[in-house]
C-alpha atoms as a PDB file:
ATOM      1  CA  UNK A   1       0.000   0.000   0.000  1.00  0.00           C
ATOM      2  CA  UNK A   2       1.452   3.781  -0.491  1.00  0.00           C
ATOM      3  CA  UNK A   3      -0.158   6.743  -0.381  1.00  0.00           C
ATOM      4  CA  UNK A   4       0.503  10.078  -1.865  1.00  0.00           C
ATOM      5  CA  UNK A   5       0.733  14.022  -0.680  1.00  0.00           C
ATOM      6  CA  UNK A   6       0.437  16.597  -2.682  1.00  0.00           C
ATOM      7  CA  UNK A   7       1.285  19.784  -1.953  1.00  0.00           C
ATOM      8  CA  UNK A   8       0.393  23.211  -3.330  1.00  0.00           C
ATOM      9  CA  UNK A   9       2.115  25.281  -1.393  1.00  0.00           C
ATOM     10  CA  UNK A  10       5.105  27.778  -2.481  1.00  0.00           C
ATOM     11  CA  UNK A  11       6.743  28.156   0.335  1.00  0.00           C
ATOM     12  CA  UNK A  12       9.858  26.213   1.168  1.00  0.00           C
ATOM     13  CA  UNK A  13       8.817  23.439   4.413  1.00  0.00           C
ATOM     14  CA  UNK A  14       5.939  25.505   4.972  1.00  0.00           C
ATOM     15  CA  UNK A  15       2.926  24.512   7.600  1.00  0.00           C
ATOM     16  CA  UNK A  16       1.200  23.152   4.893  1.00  0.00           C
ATOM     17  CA  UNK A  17       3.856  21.002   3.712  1.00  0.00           C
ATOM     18  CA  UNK A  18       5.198  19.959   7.560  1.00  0.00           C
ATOM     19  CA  UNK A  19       1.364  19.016   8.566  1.00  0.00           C
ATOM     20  CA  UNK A  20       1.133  17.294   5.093  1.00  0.00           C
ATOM     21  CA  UNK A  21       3.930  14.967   6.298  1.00  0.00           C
ATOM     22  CA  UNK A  22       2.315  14.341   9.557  1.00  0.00           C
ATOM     23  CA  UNK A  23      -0.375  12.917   7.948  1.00  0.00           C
ATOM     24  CA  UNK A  24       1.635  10.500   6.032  1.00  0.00           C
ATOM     25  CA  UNK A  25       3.724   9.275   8.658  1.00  0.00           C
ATOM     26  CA  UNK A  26       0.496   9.067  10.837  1.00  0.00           C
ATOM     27  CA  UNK A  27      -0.581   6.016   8.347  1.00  0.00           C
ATOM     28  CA  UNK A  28       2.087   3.937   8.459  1.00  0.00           C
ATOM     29  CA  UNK A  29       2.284   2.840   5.277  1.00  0.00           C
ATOM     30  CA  UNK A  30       4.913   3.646   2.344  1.00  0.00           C
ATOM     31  CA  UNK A  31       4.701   7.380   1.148  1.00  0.00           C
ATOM     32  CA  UNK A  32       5.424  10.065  -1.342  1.00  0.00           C
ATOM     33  CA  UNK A  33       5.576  13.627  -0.822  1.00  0.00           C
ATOM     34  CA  UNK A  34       5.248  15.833  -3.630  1.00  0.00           C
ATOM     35  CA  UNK A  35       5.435  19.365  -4.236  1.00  0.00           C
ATOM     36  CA  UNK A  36       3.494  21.314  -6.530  1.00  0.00           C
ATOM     37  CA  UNK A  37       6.615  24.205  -7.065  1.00  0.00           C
ATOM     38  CA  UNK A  38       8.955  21.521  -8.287  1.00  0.00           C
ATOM     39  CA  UNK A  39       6.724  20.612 -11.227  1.00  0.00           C
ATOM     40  CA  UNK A  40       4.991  22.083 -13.730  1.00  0.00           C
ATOM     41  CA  UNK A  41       1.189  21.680 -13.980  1.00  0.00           C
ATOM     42  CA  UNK A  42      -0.832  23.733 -16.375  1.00  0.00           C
ATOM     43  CA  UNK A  43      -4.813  24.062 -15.912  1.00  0.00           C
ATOM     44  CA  UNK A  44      -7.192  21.210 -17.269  1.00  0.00           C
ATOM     45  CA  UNK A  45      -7.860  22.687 -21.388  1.00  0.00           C
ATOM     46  CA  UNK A  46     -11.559  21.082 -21.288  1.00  0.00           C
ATOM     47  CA  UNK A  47     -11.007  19.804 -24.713  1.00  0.00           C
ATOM     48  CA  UNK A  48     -11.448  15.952 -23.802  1.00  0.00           C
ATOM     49  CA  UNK A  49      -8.500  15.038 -25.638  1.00  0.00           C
ATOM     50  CA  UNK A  50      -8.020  12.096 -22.712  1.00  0.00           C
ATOM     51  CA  UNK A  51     -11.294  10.699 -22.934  1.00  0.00           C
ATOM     52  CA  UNK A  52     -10.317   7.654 -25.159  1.00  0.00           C
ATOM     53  CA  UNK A  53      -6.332   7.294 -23.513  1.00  0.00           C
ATOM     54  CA  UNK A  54      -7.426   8.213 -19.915  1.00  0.00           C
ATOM     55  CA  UNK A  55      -3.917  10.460 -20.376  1.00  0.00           C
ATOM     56  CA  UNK A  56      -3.579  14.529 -21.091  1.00  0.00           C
ATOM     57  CA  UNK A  57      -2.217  15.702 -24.266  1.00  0.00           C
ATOM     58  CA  UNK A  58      -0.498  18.558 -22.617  1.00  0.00           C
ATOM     59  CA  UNK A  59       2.901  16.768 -22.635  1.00  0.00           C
ATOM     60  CA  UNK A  60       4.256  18.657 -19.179  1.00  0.00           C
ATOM     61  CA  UNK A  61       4.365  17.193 -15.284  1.00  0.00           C
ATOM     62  CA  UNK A  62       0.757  16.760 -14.515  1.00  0.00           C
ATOM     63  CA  UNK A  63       0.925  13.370 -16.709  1.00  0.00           C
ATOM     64  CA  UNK A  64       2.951  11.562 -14.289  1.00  0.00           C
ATOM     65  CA  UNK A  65       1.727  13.459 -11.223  1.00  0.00           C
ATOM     66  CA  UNK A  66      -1.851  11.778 -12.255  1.00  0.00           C
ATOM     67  CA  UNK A  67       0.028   8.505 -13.013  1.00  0.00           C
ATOM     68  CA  UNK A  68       1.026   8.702  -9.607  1.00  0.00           C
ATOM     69  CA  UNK A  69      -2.021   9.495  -8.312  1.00  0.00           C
ATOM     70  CA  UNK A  70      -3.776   6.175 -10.120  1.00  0.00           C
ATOM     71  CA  UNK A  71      -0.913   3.999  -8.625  1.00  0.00           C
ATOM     72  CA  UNK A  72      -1.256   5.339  -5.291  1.00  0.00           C
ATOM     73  CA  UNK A  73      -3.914   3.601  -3.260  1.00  0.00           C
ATOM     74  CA  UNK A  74      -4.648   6.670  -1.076  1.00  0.00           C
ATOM     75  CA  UNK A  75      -4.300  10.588  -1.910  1.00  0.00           C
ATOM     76  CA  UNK A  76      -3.961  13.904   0.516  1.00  0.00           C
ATOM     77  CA  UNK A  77      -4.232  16.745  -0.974  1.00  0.00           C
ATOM     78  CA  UNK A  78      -2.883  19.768   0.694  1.00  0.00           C
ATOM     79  CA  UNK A  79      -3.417  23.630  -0.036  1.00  0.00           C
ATOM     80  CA  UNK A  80      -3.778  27.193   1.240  1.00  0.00           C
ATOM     81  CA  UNK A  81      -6.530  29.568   0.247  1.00  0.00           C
ATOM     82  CA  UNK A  82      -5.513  32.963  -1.227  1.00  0.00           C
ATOM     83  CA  UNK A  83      -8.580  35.317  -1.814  1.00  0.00           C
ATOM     84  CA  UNK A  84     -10.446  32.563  -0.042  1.00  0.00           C
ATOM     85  CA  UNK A  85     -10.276  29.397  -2.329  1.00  0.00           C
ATOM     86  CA  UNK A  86      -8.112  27.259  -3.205  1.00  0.00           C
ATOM     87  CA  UNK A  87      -4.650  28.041  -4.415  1.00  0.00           C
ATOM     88  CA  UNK A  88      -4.395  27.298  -8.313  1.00  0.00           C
ATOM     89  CA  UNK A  89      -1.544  25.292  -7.775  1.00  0.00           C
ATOM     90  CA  UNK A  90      -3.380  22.871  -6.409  1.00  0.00           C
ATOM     91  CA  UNK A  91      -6.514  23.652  -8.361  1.00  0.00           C
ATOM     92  CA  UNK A  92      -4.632  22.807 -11.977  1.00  0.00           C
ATOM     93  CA  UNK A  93      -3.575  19.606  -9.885  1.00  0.00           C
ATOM     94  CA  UNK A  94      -6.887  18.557  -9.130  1.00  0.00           C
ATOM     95  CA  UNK A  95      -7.960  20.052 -12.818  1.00  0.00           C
ATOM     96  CA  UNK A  96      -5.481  17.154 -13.896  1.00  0.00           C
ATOM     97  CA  UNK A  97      -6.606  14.119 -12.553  1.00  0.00           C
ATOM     98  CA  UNK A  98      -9.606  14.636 -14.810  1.00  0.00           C
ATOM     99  CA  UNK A  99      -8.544  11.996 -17.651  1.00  0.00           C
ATOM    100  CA  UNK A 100      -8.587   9.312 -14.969  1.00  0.00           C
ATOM    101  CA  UNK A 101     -12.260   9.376 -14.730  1.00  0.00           C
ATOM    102  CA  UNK A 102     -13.139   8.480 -17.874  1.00  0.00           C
ATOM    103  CA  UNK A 103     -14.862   4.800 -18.327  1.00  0.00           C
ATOM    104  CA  UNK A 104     -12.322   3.326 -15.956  1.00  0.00           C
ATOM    105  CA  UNK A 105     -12.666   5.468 -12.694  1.00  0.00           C
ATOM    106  CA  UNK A 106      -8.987   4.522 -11.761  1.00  0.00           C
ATOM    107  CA  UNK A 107      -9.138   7.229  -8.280  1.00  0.00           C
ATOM    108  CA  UNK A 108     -12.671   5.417  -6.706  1.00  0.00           C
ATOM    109  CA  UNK A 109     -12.877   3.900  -3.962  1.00  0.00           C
ATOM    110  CA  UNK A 110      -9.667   5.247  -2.820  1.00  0.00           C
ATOM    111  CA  UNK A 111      -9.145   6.653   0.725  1.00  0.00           C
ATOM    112  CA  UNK A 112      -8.682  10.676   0.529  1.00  0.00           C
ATOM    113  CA  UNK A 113      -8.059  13.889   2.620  1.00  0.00           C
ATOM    114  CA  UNK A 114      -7.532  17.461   2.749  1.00  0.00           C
ATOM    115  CA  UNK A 115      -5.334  19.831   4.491  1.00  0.00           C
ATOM    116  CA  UNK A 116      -5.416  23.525   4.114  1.00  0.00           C
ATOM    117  CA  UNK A 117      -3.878  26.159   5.285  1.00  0.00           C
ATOM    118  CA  UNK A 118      -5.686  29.301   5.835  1.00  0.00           C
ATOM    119  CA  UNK A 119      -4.764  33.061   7.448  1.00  0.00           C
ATOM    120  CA  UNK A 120      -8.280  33.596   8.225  1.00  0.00           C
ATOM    121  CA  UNK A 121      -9.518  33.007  11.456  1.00  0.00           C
ATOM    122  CA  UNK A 122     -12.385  30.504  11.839  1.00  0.00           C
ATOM    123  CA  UNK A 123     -15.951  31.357  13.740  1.00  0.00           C
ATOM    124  CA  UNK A 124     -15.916  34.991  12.511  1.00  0.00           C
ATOM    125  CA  UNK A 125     -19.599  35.349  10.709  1.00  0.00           C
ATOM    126  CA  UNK A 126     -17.998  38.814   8.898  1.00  0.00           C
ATOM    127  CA  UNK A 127     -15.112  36.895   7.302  1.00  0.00           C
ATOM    128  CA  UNK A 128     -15.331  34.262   3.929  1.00  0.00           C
ATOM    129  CA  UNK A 129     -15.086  30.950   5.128  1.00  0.00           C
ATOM    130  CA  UNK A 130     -11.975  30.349   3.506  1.00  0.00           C
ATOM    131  CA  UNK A 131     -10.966  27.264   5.220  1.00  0.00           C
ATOM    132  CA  UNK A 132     -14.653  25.250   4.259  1.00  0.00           C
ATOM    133  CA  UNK A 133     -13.982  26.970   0.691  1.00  0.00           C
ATOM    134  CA  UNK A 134     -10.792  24.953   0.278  1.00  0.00           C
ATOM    135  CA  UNK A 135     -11.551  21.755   1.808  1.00  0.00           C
ATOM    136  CA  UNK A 136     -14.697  21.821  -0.049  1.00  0.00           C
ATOM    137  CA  UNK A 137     -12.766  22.022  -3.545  1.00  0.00           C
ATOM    138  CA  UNK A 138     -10.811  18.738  -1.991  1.00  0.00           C
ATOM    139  CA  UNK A 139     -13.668  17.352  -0.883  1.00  0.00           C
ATOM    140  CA  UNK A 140     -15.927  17.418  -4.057  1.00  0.00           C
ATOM    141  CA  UNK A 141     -13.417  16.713  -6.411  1.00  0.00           C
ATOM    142  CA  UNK A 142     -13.061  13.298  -4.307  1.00  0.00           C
ATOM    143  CA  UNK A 143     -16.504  12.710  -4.066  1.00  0.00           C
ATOM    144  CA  UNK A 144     -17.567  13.329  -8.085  1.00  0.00           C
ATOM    145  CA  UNK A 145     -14.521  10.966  -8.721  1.00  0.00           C
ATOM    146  CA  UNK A 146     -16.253   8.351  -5.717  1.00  0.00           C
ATOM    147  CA  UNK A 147     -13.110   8.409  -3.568  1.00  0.00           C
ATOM    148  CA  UNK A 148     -13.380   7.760   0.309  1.00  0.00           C
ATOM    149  CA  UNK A 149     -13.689  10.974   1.481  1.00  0.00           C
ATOM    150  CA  UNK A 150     -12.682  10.496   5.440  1.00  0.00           C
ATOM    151  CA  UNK A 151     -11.394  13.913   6.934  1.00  0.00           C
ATOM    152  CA  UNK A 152      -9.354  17.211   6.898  1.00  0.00           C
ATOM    153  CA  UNK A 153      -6.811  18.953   8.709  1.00  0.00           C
ATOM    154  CA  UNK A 154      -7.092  22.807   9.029  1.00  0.00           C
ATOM    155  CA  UNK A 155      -3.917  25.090   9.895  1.00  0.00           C
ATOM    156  CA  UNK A 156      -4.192  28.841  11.408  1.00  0.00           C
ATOM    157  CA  UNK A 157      -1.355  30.504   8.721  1.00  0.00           C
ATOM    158  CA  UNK A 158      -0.041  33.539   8.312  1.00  0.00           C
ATOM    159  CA  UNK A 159      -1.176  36.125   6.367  1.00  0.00           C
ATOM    160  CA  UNK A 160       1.786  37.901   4.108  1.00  0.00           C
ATOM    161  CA  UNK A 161       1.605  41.157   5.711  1.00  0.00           C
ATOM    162  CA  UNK A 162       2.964  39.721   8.865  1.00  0.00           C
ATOM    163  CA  UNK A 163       6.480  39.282   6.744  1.00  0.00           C
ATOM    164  CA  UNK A 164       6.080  41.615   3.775  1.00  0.00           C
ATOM    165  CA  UNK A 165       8.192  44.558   6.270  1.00  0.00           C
ATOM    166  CA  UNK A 166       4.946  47.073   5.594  1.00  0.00           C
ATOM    167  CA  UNK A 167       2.477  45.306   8.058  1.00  0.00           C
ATOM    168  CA  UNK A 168       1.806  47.821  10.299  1.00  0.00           C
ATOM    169  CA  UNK A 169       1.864  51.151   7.767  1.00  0.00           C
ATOM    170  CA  UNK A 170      -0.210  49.713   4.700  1.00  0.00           C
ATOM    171  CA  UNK A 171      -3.549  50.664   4.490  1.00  0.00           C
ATOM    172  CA  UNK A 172      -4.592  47.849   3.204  1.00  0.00           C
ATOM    173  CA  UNK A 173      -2.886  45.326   5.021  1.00  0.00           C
ATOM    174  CA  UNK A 174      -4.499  42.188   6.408  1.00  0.00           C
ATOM    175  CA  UNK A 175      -3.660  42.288   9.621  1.00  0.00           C
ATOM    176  CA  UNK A 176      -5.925  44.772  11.003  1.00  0.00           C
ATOM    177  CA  UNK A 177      -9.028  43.087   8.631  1.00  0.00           C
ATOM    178  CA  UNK A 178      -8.434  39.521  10.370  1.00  0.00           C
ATOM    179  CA  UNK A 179      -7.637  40.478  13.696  1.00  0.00           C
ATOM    180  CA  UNK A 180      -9.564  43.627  14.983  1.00  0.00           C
ATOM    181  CA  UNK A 181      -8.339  47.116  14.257  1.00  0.00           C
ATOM    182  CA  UNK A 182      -5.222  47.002  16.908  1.00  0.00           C
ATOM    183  CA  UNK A 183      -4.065  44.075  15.916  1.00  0.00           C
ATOM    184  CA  UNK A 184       0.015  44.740  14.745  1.00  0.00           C
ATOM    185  CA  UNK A 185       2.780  42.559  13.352  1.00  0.00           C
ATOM    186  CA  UNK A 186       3.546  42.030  16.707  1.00  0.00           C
ATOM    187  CA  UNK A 187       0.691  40.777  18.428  1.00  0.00           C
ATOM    188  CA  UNK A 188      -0.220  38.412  15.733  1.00  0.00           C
ATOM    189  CA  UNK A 189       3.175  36.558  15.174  1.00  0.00           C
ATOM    190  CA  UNK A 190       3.740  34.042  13.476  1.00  0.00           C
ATOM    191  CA  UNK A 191       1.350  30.613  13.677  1.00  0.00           C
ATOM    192  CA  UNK A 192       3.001  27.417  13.477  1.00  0.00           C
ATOM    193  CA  UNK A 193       1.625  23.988  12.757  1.00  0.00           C
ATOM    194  CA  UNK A 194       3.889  22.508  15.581  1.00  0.00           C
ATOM    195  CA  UNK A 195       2.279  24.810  17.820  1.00  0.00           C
ATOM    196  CA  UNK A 196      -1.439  24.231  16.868  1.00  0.00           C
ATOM    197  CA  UNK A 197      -2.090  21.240  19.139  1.00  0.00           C
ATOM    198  CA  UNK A 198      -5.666  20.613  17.450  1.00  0.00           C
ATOM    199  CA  UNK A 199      -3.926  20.888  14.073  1.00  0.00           C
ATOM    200  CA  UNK A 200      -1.360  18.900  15.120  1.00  0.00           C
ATOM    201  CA  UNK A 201      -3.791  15.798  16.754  1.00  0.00           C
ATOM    202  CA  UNK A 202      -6.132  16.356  13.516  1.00  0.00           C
ATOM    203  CA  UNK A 203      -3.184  15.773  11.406  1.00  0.00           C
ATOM    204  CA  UNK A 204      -2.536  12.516  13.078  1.00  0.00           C
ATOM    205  CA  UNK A 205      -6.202  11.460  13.370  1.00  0.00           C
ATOM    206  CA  UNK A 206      -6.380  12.059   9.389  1.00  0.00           C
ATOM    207  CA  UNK A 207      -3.197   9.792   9.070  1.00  0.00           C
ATOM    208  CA  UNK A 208      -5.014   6.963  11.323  1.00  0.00           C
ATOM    209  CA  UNK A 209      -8.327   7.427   9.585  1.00  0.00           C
ATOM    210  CA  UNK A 210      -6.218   6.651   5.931  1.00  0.00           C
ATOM    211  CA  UNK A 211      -4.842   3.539   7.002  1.00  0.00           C
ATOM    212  CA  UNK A 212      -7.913   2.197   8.691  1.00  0.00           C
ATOM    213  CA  UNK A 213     -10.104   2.765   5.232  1.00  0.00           C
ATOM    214  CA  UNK A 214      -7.139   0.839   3.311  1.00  0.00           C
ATOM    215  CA  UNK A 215      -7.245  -1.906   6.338  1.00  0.00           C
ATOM    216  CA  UNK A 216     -10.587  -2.458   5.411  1.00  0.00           C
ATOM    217  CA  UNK A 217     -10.771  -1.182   1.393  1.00  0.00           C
END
């Protein structure tokens, strides 16, 4: 048995990617990280050139990403959510997997999961719901394409005006629209998976969940 992780996000061992790996070693099974930066994955064309092969006809990574993806016998797929969705990165990924549908259904019945990574803080009725928004993209793709849904891990990130050096003296920064109007650089910080104990027990609980659908698949 192996399963893969994807990830979508940019930066280098970033909470997304570090929880990501939490959840694989949480199954116990063979792995395979992989991120999204190191490849090259362009958008689904919707011109059902894969329909009789099952394979893409753009000739560029995301034809042995979705290779790996029908081999595996379990997928995660991890993201962050930028504007409130999920990051296209991972969207083109998903986008990809498309040619594996057809006739065949090579990804059901597979055990699946989500993690995201989101700067907006969850419960607040007068912000998007950005973390449902990206486990939801997850989450449908896996249950048009009849995959075992069983969980998700969210992260508390960090929105980029905490480290783009204007923070505080932008009026338009983040900070202030997440947090309240006196919230600073400072008093936010910087939110780490490791120290996210729900995140952190979630992550493993995903992990546990994967292996026991592929114990009993």
């Amino acid at each position: 048995m192996k399963v893969l992780g994807v990830s979508g996000s940019p930066i280098k061992n970033s909470n997304t990617d570090r929880a990501l790996k939490a959840v694989l070693d949480a199954t116990g099974y063979e792995t395979e990280f992989v991120k999204l930066t190191d490849c090259t994955v362009a958008p689904c064309r919707a011109c059902l050139g894969c329909v009789k092969t099952n394979q893409c006809v753009i000739k560029d990574d995301g034809i042995e990403l979705a290779e790996k993806a029908k081999a595996a016998d379990a997928l995660i797929i991890a993201g962050f959510t930028p504007y409130s969705t999920i990051d296209s990165r991972t969207k083109a990924f998903i986008e990809r997997l498309y040619p594996l549908r057809h006739t065949h259904g090579f990804m059901a019945g597979k055990p699946g999961g989500a993690v995201i990574t989101s700067s907006v803080p969850q419960g607040n009725d007068m912000l998007p719901p950005a973390c449902q928004m990206g486990i939801n993209a997850i989450q449908f793709y896996m249950m048009e394409e009849g995959m075992n849904f069983v969980g998700a891990v969210h992260i508390q990130g960090n929105v980029p005006c905490v480290t783009c050096g204007l923070g505080d003296k932008c009026k338009m920064t983040g900070i202030t629209m997440l947090y309240g109007p006196d919230a600073t650089v400072d008093s936010v910080g910087i939110k780490s998976f490791e120290e996210q104990p729900v995140a952190v027990d979630a992550a493993k609980e995903l992990g546990c969940k994967v292996a026991e659908a592929l114990e009993t698949k």
